[in-house]
PDB file of N, CA and C in Angstrom:
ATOM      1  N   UNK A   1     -17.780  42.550 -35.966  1.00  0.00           N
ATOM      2  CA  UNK A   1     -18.704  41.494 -36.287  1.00  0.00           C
ATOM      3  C   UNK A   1     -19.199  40.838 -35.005  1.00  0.00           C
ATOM      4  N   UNK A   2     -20.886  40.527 -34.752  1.00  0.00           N
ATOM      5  CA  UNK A   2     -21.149  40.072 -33.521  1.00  0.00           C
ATOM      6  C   UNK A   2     -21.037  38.642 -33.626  1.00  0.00           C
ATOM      7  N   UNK A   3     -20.948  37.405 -32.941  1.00  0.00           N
ATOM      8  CA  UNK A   3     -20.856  36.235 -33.349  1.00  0.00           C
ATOM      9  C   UNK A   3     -22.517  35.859 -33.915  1.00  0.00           C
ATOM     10  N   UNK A   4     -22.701  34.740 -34.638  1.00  0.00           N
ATOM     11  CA  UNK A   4     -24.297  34.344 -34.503  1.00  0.00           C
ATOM     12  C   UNK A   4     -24.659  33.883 -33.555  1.00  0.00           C
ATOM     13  N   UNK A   5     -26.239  34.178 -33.054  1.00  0.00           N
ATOM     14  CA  UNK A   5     -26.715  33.350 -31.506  1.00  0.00           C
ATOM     15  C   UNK A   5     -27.497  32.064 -32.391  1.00  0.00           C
ATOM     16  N   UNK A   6     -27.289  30.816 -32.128  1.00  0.00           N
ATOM     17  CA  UNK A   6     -27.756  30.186 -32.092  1.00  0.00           C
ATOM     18  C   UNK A   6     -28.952  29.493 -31.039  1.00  0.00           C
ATOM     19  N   UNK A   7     -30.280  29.915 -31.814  1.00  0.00           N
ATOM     20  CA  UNK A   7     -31.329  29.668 -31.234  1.00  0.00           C
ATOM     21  C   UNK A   7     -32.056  28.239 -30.970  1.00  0.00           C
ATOM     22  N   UNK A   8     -31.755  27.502 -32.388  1.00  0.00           N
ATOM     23  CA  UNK A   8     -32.255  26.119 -31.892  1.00  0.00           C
ATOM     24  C   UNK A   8     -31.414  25.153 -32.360  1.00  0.00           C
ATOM     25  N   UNK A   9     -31.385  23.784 -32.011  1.00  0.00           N
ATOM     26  CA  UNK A   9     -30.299  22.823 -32.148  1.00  0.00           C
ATOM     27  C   UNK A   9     -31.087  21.222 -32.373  1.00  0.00           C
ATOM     28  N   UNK A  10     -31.339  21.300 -33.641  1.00  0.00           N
ATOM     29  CA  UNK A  10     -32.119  20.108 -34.058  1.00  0.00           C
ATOM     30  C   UNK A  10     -31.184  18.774 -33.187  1.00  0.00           C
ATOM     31  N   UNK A  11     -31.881  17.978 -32.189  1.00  0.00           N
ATOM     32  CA  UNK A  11     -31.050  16.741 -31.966  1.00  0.00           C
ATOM     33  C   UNK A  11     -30.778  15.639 -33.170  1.00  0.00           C
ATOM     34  N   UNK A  12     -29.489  15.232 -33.223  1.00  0.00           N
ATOM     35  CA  UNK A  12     -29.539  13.998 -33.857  1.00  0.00           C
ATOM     36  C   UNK A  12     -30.085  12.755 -33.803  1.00  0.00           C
ATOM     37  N   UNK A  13     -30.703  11.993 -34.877  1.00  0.00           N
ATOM     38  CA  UNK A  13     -31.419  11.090 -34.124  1.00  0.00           C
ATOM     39  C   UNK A  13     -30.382   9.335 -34.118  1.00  0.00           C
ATOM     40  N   UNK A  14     -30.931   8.793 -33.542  1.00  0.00           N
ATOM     41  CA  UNK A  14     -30.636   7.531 -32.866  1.00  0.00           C
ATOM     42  C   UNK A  14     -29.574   6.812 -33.939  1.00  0.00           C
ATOM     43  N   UNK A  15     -28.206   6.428 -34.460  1.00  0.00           N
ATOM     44  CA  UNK A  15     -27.941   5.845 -35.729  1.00  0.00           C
ATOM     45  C   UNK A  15     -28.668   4.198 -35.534  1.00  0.00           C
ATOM     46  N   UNK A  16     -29.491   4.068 -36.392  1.00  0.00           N
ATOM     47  CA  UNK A  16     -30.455   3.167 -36.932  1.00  0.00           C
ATOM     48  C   UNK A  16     -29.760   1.912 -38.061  1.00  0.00           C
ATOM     49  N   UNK A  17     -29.519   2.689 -38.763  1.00  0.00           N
ATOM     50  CA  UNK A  17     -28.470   2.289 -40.286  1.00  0.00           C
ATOM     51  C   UNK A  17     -27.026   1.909 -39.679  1.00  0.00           C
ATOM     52  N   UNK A  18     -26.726   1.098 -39.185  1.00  0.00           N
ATOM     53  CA  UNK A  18     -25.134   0.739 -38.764  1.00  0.00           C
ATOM     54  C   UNK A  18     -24.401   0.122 -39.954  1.00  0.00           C
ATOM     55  N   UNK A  19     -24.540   0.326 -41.280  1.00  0.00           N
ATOM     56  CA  UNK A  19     -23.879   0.122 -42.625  1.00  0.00           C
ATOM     57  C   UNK A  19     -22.897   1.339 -42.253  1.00  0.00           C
ATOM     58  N   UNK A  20     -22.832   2.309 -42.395  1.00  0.00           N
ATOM     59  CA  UNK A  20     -21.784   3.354 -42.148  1.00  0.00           C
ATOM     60  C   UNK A  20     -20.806   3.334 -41.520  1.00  0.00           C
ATOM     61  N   UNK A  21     -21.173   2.557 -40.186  1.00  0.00           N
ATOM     62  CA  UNK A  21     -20.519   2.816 -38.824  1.00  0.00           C
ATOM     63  C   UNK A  21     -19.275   1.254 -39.376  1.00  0.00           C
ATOM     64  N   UNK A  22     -18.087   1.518 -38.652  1.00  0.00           N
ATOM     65  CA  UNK A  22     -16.933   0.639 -38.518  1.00  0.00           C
ATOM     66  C   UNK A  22     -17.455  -0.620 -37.689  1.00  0.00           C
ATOM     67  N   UNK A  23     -16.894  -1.752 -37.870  1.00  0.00           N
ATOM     68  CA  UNK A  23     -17.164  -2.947 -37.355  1.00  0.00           C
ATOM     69  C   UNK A  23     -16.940  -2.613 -35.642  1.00  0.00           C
ATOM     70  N   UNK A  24     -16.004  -1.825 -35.179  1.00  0.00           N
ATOM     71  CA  UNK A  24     -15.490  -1.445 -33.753  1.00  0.00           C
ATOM     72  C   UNK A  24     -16.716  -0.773 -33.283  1.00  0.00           C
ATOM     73  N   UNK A  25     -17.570   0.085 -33.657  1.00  0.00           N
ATOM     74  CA  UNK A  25     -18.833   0.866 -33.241  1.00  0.00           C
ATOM     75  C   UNK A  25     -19.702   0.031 -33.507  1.00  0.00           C
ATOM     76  N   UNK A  26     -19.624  -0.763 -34.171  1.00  0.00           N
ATOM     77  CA  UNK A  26     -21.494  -1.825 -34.383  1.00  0.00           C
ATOM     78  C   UNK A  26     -21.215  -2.719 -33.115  1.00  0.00           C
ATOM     79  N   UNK A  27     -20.203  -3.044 -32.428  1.00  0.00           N
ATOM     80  CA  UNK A  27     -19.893  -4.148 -32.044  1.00  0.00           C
ATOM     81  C   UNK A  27     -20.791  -3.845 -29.973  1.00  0.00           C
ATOM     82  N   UNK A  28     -20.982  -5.214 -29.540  1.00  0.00           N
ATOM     83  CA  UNK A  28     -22.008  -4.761 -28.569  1.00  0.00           C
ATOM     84  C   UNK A  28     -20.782  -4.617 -27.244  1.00  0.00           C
ATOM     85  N   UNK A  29     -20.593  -4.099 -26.206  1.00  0.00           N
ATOM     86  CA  UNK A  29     -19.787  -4.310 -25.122  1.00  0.00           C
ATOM     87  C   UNK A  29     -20.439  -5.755 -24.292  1.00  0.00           C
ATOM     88  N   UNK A  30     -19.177  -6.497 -24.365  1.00  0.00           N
ATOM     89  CA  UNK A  30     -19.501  -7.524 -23.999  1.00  0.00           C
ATOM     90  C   UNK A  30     -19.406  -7.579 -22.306  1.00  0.00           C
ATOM     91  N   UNK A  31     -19.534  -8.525 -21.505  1.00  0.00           N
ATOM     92  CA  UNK A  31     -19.756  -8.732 -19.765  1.00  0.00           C
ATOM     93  C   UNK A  31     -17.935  -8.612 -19.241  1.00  0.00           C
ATOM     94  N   UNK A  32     -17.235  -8.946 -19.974  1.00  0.00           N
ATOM     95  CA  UNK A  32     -15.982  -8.706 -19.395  1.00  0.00           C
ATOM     96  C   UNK A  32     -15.518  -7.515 -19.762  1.00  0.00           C
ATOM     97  N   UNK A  33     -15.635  -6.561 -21.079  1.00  0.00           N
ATOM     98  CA  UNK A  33     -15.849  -5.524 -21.317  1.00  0.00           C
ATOM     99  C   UNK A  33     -15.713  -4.538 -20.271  1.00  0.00           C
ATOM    100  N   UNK A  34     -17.149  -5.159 -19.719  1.00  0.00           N
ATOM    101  CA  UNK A  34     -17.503  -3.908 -18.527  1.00  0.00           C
ATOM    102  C   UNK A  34     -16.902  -4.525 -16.895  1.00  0.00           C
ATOM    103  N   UNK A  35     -16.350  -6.167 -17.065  1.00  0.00           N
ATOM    104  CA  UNK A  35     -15.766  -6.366 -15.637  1.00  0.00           C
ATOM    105  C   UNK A  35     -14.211  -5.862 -15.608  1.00  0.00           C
ATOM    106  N   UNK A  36     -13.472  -6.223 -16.963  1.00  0.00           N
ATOM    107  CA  UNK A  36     -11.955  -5.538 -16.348  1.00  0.00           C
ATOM    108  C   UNK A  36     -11.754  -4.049 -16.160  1.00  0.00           C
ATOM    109  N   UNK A  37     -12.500  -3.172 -16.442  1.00  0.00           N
ATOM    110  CA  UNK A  37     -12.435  -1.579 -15.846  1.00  0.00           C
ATOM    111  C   UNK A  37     -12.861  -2.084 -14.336  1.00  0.00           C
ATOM    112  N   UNK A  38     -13.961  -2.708 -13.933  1.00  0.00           N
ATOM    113  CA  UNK A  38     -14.731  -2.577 -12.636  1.00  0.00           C
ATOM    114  C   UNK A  38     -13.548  -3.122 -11.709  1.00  0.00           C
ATOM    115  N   UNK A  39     -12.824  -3.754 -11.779  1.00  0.00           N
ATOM    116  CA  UNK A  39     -11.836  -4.576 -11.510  1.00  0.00           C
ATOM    117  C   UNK A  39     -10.570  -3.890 -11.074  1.00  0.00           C
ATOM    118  N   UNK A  40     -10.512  -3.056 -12.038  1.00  0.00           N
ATOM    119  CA  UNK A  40      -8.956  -1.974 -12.254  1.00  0.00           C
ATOM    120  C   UNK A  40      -9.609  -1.272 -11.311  1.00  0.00           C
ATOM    121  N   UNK A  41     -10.891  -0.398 -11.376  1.00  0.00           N
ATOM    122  CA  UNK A  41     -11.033   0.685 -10.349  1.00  0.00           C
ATOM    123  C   UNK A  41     -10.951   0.315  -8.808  1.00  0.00           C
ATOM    124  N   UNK A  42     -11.713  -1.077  -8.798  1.00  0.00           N
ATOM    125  CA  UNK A  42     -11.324  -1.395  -7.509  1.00  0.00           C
ATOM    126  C   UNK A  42     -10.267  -1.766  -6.730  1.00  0.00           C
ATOM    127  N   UNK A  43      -9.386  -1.606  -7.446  1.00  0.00           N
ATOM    128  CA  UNK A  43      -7.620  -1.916  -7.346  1.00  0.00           C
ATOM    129  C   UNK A  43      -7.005  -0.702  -6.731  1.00  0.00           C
ATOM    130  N   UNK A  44      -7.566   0.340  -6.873  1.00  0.00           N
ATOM    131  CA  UNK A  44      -6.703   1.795  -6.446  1.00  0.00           C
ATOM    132  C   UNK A  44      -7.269   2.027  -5.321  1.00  0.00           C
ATOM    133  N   UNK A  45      -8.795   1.843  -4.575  1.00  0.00           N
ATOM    134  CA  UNK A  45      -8.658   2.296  -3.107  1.00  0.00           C
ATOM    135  C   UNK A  45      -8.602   1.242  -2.087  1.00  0.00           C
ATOM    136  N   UNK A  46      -8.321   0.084  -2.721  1.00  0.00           N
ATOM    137  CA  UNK A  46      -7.369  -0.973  -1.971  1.00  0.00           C
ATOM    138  C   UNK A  46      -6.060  -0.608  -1.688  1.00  0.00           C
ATOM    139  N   UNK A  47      -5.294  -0.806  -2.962  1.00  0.00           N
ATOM    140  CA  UNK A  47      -3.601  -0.306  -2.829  1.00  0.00           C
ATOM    141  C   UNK A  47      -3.587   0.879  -1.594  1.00  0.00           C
ATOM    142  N   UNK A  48      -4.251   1.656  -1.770  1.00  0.00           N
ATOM    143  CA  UNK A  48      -4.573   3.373  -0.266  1.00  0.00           C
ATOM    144  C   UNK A  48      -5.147   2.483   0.683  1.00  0.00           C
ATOM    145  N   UNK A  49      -5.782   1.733   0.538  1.00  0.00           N
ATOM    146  CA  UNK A  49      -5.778   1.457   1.996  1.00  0.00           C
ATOM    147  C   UNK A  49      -5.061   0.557   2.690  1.00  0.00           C
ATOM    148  N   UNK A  50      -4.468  -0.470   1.952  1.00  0.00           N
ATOM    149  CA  UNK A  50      -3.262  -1.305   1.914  1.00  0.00           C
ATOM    150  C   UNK A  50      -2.342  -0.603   2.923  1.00  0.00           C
ATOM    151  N   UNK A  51      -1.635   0.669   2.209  1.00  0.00           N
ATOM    152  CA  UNK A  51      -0.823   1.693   2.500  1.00  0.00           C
ATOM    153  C   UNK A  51      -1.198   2.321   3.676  1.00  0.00           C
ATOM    154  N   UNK A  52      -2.600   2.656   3.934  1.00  0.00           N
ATOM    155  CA  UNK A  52      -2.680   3.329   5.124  1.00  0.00           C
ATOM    156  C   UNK A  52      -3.238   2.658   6.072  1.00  0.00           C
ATOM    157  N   UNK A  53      -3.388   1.052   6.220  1.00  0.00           N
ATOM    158  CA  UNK A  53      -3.314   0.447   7.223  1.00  0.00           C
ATOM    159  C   UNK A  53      -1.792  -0.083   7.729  1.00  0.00           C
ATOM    160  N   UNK A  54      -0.670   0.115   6.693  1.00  0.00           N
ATOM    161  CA  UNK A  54       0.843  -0.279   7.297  1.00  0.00           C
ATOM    162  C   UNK A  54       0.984   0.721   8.418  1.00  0.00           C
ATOM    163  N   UNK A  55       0.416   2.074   8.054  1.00  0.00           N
ATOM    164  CA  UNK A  55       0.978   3.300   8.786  1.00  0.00           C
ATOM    165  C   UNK A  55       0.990   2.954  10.319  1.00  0.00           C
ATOM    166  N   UNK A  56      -0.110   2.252  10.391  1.00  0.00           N
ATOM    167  CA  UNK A  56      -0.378   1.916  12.092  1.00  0.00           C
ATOM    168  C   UNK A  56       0.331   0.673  12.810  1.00  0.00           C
ATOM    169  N   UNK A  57       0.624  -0.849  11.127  1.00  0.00           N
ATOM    170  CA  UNK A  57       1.419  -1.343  11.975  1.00  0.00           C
ATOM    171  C   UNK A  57       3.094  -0.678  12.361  1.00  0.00           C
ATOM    172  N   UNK A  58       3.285   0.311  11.666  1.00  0.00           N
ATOM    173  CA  UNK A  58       4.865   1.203  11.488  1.00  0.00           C
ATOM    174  C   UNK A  58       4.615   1.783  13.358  1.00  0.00           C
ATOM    175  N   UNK A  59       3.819   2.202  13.764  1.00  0.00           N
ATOM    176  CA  UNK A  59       3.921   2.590  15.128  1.00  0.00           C
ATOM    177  C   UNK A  59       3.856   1.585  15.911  1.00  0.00           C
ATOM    178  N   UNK A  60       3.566  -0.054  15.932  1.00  0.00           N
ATOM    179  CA  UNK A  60       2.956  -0.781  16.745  1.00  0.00           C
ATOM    180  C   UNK A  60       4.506  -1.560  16.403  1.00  0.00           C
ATOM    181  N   UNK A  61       5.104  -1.540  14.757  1.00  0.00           N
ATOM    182  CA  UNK A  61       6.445  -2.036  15.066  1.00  0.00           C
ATOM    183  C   UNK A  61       7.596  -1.299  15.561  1.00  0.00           C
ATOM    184  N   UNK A  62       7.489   0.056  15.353  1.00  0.00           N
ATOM    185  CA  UNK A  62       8.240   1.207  16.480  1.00  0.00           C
ATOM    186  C   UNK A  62       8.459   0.784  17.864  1.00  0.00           C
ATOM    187  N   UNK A  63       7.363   0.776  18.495  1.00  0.00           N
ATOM    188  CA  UNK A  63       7.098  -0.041  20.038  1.00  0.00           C
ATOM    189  C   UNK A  63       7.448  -0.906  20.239  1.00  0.00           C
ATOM    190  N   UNK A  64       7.627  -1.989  19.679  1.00  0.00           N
ATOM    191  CA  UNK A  64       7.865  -3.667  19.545  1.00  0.00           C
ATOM    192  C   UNK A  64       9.377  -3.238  19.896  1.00  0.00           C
ATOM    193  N   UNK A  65      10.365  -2.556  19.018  1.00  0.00           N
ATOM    194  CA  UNK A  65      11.693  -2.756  18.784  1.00  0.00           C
ATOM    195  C   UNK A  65      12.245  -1.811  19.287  1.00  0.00           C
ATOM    196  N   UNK A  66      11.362  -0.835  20.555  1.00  0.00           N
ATOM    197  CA  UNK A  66      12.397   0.345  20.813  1.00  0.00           C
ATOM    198  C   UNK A  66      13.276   1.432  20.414  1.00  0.00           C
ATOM    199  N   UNK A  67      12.870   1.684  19.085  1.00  0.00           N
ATOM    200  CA  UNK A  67      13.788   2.641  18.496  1.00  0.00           C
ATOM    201  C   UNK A  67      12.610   2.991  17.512  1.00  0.00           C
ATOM    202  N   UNK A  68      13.093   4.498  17.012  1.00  0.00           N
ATOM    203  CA  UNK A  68      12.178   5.380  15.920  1.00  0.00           C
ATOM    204  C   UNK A  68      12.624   4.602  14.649  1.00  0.00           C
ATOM    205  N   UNK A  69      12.037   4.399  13.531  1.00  0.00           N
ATOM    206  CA  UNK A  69      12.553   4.078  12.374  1.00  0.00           C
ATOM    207  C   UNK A  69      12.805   4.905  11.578  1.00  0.00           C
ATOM    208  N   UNK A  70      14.308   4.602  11.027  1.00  0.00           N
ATOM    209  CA  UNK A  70      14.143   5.601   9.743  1.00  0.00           C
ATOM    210  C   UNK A  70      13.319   5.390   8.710  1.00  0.00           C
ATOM    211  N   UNK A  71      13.464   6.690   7.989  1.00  0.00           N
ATOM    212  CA  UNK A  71      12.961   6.375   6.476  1.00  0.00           C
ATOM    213  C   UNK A  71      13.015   5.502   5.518  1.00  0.00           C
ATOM    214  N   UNK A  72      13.814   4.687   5.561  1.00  0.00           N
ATOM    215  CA  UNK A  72      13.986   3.761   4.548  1.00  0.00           C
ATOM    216  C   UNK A  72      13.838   2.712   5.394  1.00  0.00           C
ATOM    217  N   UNK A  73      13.588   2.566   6.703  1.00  0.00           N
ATOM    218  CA  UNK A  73      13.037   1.197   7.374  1.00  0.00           C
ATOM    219  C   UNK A  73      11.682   1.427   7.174  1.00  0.00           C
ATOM    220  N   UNK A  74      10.997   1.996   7.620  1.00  0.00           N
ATOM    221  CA  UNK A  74       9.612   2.275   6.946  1.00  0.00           C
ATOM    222  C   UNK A  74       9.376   1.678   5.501  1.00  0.00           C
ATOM    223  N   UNK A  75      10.282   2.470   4.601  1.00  0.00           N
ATOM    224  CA  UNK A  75       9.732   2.413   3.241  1.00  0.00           C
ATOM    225  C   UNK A  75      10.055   0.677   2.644  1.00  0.00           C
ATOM    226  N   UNK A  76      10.761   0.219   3.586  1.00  0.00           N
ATOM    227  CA  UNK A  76      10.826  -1.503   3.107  1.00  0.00           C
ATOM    228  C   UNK A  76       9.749  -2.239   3.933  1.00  0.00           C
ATOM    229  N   UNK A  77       9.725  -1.746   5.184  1.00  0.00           N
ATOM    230  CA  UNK A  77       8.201  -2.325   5.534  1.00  0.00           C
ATOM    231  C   UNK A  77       7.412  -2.441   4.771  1.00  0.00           C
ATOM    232  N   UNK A  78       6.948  -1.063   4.185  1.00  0.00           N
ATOM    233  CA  UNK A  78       5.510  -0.822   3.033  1.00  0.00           C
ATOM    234  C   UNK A  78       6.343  -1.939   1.758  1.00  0.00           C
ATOM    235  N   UNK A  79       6.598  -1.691   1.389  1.00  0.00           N
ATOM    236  CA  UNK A  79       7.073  -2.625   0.057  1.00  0.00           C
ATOM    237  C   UNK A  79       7.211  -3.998   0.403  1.00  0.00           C
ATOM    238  N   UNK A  80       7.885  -4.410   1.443  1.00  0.00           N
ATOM    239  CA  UNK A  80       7.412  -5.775   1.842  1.00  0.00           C
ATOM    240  C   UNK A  80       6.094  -6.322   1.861  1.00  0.00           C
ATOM    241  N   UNK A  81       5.194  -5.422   2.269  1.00  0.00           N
ATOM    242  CA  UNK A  81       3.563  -5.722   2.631  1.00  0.00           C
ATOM    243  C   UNK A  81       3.247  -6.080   1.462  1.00  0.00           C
ATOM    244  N   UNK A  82       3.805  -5.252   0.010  1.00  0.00           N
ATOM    245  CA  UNK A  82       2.976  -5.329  -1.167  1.00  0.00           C
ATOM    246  C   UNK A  82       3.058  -6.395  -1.843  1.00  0.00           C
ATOM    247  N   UNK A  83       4.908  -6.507  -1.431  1.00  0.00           N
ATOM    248  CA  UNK A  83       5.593  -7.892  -2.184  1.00  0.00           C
ATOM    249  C   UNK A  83       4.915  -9.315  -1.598  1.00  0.00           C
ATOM    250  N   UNK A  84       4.925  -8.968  -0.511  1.00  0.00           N
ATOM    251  CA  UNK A  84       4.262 -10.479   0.284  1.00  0.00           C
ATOM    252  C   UNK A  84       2.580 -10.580  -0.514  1.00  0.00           C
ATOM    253  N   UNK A  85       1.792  -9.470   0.012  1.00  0.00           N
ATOM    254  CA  UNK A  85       0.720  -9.913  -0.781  1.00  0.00           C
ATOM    255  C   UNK A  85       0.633 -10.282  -1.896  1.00  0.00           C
ATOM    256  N   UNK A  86       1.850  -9.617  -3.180  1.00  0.00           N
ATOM    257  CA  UNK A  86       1.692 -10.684  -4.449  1.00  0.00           C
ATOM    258  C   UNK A  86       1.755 -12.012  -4.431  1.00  0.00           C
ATOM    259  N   UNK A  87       2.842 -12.176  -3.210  1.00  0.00           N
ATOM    260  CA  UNK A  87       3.548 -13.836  -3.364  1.00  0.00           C
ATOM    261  C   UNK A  87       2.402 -14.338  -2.735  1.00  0.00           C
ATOM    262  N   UNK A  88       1.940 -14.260  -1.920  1.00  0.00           N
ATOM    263  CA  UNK A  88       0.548 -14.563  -1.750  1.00  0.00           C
ATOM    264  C   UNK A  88      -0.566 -15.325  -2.114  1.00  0.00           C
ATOM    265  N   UNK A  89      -0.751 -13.952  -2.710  1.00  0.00           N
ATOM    266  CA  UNK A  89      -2.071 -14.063  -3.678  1.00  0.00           C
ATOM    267  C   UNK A  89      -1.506 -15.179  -5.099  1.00  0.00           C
ATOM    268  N   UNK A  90      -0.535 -15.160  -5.272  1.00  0.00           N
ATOM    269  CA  UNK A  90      -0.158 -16.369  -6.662  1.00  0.00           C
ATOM    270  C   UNK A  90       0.144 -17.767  -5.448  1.00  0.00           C
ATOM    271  N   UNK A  91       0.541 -17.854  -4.530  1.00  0.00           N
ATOM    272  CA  UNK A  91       0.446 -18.663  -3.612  1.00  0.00           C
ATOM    273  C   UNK A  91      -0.864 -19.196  -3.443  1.00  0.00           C
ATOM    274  N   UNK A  92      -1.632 -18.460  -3.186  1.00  0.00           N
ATOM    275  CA  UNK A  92      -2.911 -18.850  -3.081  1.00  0.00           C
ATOM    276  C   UNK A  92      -3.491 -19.565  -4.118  1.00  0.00           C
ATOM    277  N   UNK A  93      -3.388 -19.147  -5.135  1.00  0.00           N
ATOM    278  CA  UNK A  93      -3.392 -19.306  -6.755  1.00  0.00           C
ATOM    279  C   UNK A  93      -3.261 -20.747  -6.872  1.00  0.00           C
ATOM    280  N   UNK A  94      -2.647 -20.816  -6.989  1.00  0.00           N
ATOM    281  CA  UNK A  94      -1.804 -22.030  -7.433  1.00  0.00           C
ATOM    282  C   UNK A  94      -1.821 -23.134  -6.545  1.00  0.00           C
ATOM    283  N   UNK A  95      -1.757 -22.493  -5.136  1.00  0.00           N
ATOM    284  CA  UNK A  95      -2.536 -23.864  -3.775  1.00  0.00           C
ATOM    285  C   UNK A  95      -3.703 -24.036  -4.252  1.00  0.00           C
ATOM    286  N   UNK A  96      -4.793 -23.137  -4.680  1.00  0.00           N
ATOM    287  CA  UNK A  96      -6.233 -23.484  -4.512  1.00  0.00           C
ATOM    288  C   UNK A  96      -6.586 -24.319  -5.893  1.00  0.00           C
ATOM    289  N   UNK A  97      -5.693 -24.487  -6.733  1.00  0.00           N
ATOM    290  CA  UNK A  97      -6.029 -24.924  -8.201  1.00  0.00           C
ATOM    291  C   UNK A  97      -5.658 -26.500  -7.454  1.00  0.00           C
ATOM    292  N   UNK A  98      -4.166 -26.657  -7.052  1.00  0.00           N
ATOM    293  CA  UNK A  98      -3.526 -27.955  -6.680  1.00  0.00           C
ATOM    294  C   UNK A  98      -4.513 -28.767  -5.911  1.00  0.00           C
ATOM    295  N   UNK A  99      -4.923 -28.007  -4.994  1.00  0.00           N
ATOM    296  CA  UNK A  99      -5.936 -28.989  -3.355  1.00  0.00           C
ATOM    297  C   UNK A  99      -6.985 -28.266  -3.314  1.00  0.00           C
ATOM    298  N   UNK A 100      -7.642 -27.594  -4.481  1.00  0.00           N
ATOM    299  CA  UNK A 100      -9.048 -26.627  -4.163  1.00  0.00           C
ATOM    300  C   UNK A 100     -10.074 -27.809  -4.699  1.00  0.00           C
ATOM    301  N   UNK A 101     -11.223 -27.608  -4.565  1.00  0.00           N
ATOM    302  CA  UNK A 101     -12.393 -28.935  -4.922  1.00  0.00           C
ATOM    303  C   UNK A 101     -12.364 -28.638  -6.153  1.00  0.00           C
ATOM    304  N   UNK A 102     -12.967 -30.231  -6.379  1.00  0.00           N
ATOM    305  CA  UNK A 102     -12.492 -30.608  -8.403  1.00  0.00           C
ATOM    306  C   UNK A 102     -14.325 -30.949  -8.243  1.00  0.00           C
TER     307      UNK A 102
END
């Protein structure tokens, strides 16, 4: 049996009638909708670069202290960087609400 070739492919048209459709599909994407994805994406080539700007202070604190670091001195460096920037950034938070302009 050969398969059928399908020659033409009527498009569907536009749904017009939103009686059919679920309250979740009629519904419009709202402005935050489309800001917490924009938000999340811009979160991942921060975190990489976060990470690959420690790499350079890891050689500049190598030098400082005279000795190679191990692996797990390294790997608390990087995790320190991340931890500090949370405390930080909620530091910041919470200063700028207390003494930020009213």
């Amino acid at each position: 049996m050969y398969p059928r070739i399908i020659e033409h492919v009527e498009p569907l048209a536009y749904v017009k009638d939103q009686s059919n459709l679920s309250s979740i599909e009629a519904t419009a994407a709202s402005k935050t909708t489309w800001l917490i994805p924009i938000v999340v994406t811009i979160g991942g080539p921060l975190f990489g670069y976060d990470t690959g700007y420690i790499s350079a202070v890891l050689v500049t604190i190598e030098s400082s202290l005279g000795h190679v670091l191990t692996s797990s001195e390294q790997e608390t460096a990087t995790s320190f960087t991340s931890g500090g920037a949370l405390a930080g950034a909620v530091g910041a938070g919470l200063t700028a609400d207390r003494f930020g302009r009213r």
